[in-house]
Protein backbone atom coordinates (compact mmCIF):
# COMPACT_ATOMS: atom_id res chain seq x y z
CA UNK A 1 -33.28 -1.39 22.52
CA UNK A 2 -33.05 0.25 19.13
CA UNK A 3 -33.83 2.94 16.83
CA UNK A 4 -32.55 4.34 13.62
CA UNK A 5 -30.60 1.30 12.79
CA UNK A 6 -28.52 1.16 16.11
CA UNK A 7 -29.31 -1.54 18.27
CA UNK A 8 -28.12 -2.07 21.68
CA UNK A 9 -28.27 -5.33 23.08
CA UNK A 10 -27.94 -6.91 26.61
CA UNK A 11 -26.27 -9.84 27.36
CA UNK A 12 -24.68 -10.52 30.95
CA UNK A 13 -24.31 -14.26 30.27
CA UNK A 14 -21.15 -14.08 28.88
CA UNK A 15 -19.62 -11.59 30.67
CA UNK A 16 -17.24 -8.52 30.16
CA UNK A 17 -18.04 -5.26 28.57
CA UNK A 18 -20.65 -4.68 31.08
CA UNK A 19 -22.60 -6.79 29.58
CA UNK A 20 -23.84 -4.72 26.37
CA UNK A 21 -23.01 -5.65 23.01
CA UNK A 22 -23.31 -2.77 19.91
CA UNK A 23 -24.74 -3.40 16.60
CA UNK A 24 -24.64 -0.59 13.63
CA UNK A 25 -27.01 -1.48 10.93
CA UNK A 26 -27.63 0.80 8.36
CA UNK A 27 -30.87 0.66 6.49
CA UNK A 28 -30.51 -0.69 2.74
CA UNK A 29 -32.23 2.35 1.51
CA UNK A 30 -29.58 4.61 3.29
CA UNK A 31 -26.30 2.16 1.53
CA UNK A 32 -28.19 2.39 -1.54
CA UNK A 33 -28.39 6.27 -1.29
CA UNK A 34 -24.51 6.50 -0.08
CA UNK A 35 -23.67 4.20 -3.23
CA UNK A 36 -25.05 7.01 -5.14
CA UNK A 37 -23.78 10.00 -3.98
CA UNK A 38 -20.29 8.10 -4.45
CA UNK A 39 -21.34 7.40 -8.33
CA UNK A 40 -22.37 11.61 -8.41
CA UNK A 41 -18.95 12.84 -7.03
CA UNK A 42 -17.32 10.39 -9.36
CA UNK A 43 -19.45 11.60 -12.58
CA UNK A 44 -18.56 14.86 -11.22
CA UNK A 45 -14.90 15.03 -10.93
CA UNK A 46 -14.84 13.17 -14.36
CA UNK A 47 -16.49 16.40 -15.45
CA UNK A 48 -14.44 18.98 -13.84
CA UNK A 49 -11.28 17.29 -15.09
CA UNK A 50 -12.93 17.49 -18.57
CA UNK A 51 -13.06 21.04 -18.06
CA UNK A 52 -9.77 21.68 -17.27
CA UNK A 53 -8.59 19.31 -20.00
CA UNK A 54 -7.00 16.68 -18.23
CA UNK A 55 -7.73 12.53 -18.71
């Protein structure tokens, strides 16, 4: 089963953890757009301490 990058899988051979094992996987487009939004806040603290005259 999955959906929205999470993917659930079922595995009883090996035993323990009832049986399910948990996956995350993000979509590339969604890193990619968290990459960014790290590079904004970064430009944008740079600015702000520009602002207030510090280095």
């Amino acid at each position: 089963m999955s959906g929205d990058g999470l993917s659930f899988n079922y595995d009883n051979v090996h035993g323990g953890n009832n049986g399910f094992i948990y996956q995350n996987q993000l979509p590339e487009k969604l890193i990619e757009q968290y990459e960014q939004r790290l590079k904004d806040k970064d430009a944008e603290i740079a600015f702000l301490k520009q602002l207030l005259g510090k280095k």
